[in-house]
C-alpha atoms as a PDB file:
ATOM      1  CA  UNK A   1       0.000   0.000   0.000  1.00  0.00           C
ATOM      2  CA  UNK A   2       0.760   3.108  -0.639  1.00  0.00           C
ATOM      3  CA  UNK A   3       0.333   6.690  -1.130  1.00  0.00           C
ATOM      4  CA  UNK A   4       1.386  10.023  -2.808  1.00  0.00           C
ATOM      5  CA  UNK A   5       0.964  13.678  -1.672  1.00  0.00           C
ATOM      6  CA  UNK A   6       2.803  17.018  -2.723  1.00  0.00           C
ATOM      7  CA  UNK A   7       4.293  19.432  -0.760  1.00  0.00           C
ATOM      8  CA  UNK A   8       2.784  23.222  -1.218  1.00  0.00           C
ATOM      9  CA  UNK A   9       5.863  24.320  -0.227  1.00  0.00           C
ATOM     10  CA  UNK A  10       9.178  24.873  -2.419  1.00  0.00           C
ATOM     11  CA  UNK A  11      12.408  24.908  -2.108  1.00  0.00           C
ATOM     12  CA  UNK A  12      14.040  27.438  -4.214  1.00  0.00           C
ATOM     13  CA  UNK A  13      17.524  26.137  -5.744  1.00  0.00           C
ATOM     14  CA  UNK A  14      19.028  25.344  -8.954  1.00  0.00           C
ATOM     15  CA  UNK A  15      18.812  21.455  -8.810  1.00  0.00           C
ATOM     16  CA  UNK A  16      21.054  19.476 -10.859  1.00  0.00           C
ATOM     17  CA  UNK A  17      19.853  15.699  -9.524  1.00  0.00           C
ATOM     18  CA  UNK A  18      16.925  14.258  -7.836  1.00  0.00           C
ATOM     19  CA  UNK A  19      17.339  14.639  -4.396  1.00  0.00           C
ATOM     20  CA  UNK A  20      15.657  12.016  -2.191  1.00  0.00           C
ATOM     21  CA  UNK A  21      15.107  11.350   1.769  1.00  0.00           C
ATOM     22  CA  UNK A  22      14.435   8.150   2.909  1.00  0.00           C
ATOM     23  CA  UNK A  23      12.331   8.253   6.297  1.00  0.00           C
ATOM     24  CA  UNK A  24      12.721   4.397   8.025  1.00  0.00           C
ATOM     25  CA  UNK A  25      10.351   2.718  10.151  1.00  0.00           C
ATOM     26  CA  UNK A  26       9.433  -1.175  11.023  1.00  0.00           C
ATOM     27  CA  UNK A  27       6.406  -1.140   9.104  1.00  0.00           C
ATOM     28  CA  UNK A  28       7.193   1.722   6.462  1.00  0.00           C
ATOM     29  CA  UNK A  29       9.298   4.118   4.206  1.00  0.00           C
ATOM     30  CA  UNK A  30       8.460   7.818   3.674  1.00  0.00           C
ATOM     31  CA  UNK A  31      10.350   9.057   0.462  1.00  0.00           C
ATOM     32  CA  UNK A  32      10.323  12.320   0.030  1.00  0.00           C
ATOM     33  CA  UNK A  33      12.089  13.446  -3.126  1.00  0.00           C
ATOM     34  CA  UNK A  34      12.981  17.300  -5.045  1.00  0.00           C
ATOM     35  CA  UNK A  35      13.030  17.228  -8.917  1.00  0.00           C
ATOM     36  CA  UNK A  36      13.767  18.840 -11.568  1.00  0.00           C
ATOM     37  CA  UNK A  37      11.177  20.910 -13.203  1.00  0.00           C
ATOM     38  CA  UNK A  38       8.325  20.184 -10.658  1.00  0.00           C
ATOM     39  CA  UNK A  39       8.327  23.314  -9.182  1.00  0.00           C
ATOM     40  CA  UNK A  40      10.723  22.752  -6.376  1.00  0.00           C
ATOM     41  CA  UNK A  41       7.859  21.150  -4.801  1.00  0.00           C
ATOM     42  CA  UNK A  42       8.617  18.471  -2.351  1.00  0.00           C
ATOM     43  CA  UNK A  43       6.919  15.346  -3.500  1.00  0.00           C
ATOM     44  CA  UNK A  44       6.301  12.221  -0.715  1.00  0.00           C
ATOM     45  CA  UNK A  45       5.558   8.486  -0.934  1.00  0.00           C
ATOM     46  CA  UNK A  46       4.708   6.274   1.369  1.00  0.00           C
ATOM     47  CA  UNK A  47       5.458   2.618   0.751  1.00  0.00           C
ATOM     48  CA  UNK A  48       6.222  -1.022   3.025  1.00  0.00           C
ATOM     49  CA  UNK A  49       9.173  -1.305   4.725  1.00  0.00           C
ATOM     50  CA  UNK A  50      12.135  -3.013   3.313  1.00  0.00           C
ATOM     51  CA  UNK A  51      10.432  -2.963   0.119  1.00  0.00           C
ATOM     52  CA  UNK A  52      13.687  -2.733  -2.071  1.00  0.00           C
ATOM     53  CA  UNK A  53      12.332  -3.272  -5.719  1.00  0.00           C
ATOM     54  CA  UNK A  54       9.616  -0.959  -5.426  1.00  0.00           C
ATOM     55  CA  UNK A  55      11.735   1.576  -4.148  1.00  0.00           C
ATOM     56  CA  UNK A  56      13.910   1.287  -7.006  1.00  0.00           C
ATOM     57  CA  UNK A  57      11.008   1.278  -9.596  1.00  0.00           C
ATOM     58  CA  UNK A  58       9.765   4.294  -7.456  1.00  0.00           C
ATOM     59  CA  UNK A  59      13.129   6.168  -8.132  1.00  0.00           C
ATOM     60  CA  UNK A  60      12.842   5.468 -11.802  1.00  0.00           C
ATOM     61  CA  UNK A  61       9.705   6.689 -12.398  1.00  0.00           C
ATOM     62  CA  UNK A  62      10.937  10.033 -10.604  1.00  0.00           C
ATOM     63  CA  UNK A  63      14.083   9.529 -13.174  1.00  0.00           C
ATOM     64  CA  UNK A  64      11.579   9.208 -16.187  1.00  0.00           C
ATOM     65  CA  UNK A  65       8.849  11.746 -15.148  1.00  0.00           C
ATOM     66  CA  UNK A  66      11.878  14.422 -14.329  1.00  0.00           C
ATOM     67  CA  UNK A  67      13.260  13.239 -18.231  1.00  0.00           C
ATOM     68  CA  UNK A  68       9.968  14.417 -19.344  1.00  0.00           C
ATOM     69  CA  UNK A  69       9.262  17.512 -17.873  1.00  0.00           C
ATOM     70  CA  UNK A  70      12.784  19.168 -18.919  1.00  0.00           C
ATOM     71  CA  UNK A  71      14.201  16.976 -21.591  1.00  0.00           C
ATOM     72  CA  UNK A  72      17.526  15.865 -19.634  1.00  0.00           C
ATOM     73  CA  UNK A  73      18.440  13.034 -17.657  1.00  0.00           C
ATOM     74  CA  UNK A  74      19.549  13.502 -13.826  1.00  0.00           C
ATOM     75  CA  UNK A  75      21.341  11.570 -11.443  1.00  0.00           C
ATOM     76  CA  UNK A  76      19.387  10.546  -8.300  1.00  0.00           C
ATOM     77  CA  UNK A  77      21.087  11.436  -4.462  1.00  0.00           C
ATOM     78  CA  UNK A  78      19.745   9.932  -1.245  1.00  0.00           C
ATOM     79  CA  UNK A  79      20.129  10.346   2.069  1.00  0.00           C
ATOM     80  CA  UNK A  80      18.858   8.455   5.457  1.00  0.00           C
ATOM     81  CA  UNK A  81      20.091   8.594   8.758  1.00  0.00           C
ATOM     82  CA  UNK A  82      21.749   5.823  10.708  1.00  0.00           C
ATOM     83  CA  UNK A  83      19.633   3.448  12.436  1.00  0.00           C
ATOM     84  CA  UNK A  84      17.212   1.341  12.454  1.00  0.00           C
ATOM     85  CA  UNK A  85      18.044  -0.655   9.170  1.00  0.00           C
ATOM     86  CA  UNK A  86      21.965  -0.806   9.231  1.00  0.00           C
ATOM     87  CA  UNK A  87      23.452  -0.036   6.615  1.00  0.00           C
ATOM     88  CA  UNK A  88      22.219  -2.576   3.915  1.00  0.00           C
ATOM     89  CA  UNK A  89      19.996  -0.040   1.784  1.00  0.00           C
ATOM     90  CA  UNK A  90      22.766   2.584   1.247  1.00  0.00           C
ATOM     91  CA  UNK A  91      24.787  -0.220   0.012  1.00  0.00           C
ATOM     92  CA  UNK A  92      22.145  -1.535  -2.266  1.00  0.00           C
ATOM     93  CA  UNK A  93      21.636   1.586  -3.400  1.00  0.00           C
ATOM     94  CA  UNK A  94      24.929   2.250  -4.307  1.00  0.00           C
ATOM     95  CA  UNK A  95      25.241  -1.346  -5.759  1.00  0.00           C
ATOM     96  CA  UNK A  96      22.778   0.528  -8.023  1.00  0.00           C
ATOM     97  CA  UNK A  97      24.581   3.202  -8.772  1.00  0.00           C
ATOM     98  CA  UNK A  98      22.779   5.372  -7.321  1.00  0.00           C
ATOM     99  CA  UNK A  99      24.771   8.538  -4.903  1.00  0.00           C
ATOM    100  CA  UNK A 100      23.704   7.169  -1.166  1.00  0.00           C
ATOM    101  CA  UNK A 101      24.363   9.258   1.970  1.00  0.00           C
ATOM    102  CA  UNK A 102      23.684   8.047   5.243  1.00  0.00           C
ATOM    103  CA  UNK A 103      23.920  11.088   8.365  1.00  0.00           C
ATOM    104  CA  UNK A 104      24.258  11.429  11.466  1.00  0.00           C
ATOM    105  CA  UNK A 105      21.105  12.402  12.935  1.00  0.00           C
ATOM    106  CA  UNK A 106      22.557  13.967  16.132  1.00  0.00           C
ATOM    107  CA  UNK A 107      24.670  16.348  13.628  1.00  0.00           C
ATOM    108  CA  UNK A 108      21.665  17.704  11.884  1.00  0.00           C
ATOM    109  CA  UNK A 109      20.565  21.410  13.135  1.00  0.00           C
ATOM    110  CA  UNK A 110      17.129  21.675  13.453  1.00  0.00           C
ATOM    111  CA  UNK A 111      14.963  24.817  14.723  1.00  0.00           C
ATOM    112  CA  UNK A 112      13.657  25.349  18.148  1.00  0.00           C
ATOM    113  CA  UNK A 113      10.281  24.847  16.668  1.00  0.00           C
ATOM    114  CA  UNK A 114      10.162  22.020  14.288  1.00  0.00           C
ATOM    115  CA  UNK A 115      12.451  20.026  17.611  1.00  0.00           C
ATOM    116  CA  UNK A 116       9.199  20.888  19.534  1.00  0.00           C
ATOM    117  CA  UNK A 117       6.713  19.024  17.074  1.00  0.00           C
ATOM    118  CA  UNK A 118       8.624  15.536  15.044  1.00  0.00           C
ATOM    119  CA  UNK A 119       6.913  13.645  12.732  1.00  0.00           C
ATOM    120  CA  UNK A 120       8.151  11.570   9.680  1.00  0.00           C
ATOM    121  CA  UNK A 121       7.125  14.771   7.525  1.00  0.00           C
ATOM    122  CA  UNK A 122       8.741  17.012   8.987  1.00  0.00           C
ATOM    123  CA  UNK A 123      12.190  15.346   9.341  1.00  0.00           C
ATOM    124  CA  UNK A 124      11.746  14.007   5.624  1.00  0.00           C
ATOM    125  CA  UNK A 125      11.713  17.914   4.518  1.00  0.00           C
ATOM    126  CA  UNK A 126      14.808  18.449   6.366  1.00  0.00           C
ATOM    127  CA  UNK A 127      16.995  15.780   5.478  1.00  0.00           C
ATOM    128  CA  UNK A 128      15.726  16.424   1.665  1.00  0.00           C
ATOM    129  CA  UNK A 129      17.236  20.336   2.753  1.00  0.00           C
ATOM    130  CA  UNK A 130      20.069  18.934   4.905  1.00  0.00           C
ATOM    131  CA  UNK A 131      21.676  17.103   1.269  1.00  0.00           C
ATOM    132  CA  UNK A 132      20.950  20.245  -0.461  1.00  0.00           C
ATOM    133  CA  UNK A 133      23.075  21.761   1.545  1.00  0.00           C
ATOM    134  CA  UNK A 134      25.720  19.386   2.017  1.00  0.00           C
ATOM    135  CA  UNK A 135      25.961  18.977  -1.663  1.00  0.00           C
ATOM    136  CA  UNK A 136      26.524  22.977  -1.841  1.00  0.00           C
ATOM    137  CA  UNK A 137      29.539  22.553  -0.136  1.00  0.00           C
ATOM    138  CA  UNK A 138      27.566  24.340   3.225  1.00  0.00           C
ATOM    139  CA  UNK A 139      30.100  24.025   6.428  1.00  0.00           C
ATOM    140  CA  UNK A 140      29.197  22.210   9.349  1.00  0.00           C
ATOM    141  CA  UNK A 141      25.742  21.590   7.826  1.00  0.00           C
ATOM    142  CA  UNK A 142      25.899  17.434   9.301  1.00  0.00           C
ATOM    143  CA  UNK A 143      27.384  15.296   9.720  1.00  0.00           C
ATOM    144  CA  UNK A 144      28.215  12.255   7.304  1.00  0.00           C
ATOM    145  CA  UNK A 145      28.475   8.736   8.628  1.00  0.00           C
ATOM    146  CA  UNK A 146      31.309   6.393   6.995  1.00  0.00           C
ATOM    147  CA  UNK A 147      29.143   3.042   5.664  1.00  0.00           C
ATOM    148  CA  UNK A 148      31.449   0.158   7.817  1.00  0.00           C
ATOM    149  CA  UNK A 149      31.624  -3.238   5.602  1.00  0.00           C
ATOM    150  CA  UNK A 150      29.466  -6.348   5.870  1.00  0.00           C
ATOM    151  CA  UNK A 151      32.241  -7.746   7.966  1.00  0.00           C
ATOM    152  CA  UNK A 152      32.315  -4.507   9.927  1.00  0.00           C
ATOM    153  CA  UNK A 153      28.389  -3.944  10.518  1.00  0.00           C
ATOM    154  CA  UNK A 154      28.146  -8.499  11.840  1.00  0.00           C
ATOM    155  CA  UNK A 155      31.024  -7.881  14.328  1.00  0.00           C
ATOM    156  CA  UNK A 156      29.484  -4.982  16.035  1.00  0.00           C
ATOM    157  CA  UNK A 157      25.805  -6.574  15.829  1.00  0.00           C
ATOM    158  CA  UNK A 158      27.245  -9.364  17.643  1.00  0.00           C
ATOM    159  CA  UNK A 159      28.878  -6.690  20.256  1.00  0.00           C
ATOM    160  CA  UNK A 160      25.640  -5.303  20.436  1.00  0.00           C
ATOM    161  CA  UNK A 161      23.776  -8.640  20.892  1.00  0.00           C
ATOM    162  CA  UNK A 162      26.471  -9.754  23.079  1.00  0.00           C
ATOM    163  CA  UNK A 163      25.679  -6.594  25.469  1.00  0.00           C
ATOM    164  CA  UNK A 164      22.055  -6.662  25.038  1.00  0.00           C
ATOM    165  CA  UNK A 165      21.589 -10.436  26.424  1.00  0.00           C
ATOM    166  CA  UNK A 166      24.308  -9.570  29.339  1.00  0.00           C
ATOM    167  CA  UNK A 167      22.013  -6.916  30.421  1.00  0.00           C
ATOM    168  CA  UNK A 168      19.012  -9.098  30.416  1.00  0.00           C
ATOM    169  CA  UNK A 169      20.632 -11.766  32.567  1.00  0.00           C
ATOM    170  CA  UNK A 170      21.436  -8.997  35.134  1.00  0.00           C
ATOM    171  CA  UNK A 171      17.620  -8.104  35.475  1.00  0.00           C
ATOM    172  CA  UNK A 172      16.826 -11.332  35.404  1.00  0.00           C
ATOM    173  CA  UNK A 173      19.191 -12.340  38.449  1.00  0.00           C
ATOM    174  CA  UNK A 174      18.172  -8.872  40.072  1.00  0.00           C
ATOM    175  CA  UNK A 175      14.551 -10.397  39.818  1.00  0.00           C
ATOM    176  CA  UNK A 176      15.239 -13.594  41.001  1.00  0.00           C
ATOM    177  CA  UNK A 177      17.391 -11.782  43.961  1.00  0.00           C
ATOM    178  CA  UNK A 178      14.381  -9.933  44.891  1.00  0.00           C
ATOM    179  CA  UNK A 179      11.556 -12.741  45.144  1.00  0.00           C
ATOM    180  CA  UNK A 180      13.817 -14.899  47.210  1.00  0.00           C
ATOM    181  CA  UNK A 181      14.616 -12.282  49.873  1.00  0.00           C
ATOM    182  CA  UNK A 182      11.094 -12.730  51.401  1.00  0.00           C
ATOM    183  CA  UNK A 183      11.474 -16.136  51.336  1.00  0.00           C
ATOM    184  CA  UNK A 184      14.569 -16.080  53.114  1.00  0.00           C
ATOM    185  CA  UNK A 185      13.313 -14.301  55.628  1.00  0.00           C
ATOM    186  CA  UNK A 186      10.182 -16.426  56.496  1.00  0.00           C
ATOM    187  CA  UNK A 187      12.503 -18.938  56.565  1.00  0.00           C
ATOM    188  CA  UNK A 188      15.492 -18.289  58.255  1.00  0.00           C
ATOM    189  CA  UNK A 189      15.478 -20.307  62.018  1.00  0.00           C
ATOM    190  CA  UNK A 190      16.015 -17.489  64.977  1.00  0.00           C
ATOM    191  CA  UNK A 191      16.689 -18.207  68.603  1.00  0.00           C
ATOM    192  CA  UNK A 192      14.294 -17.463  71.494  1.00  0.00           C
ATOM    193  CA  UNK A 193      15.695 -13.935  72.289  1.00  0.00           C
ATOM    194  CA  UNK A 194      15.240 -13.734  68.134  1.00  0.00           C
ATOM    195  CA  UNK A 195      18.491 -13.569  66.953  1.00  0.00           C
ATOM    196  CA  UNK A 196      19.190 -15.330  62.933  1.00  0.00           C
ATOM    197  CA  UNK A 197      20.699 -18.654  63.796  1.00  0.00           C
ATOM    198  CA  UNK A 198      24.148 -18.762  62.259  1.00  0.00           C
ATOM    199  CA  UNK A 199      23.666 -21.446  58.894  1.00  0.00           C
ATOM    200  CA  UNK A 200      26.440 -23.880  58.429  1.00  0.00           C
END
């Protein structure tokens, strides 16, 4: 499922590529792109998560529509922040030869207002604005994040699992610690002036 809507609002630059932001969640993508010869209107589409194919037919069809409308062909340059999925999509979408960028979302300046109110809208407009930038050459507009390899991104999932499951066994034992200490005390002998007898 999915679903298309158009920004009112433009962004007014010379572009020479498609710029795209890819918004990630478990159960969807927001793509929100800036073409050539739309207006500088921001354009969005919402599709499944980890949908990879239509993704890529999506960013064709904003290749061939943007062909249309002004006659020449443009490159297409993403960006997404790092998270949730890794870093599997930028390489795919390099793999396609397609200019991926993946920032750090801590880096990113963002207004007093707009860090009052966040939704997936809001933050696809500015990373769409944030590559703009960084692609003008802007200083200390973000900050990139270096892809690590396939080798690279297991070893510190297993650090990370690793970590995780260490944690959990610590509230587990904390847990266990805690339901036994009234048991220990209904159970513990005393003497008659009600002292704890000393356990061998």
């Amino acid at each position: 499922m999915s679903a298309r809507s158009e920004s009112p609002s433009a962004v007014r630059v010379h572009l020479g590529a498609i710029f795209v932001s890819l918004e990630l969640s478990q159960s969807k993508w927001l793509v929100t792109s800036l073409s050539p010869g739309n207006g500088e209107k921001l354009s969005r589409f919402t599709m499944a998560a980890h949908e990879l194919g239509g993704l890529l037919t999506y960013l064709l069809e904003l290749q061939r529509k943007a062909l249309t409308r002004t006659g020449q062909a443009f490159p297409i340059i993403t960006i997404q922040e790092a998270g949730l999925d890794g870093f599997w999509l930028h390489r795919a979408l390099e793999a396609e030869g397609i200019e991926s960028h993946v920032v750090d979302p801590a880096s990113i300046a963002v207004s007093r207002r707009r860090r009052r109110v966040k939704t997936d809208r809001i933050d696809g407009e500015a990373l769409v604005r944030t590559i703009l930038a960084y692609k003008r050459g802007e200083p200390r507009v973000c900050a990139m994040v270096r892809a690590p390899t396939p080798d690279e991104e297991d070893r510190r999932r297993i650090t990370r699992e690793r970590k995780g499951l260490a944690n959990e066994a610590t509230r587990h034992t904390n847990r266990i610690k805690g339901l036994l200490v009234p048991i220990r005390l209904t159970h513990t002998p005393t003497t008659s002036s009600g002292c704890l007898v000393a356990r061998a």
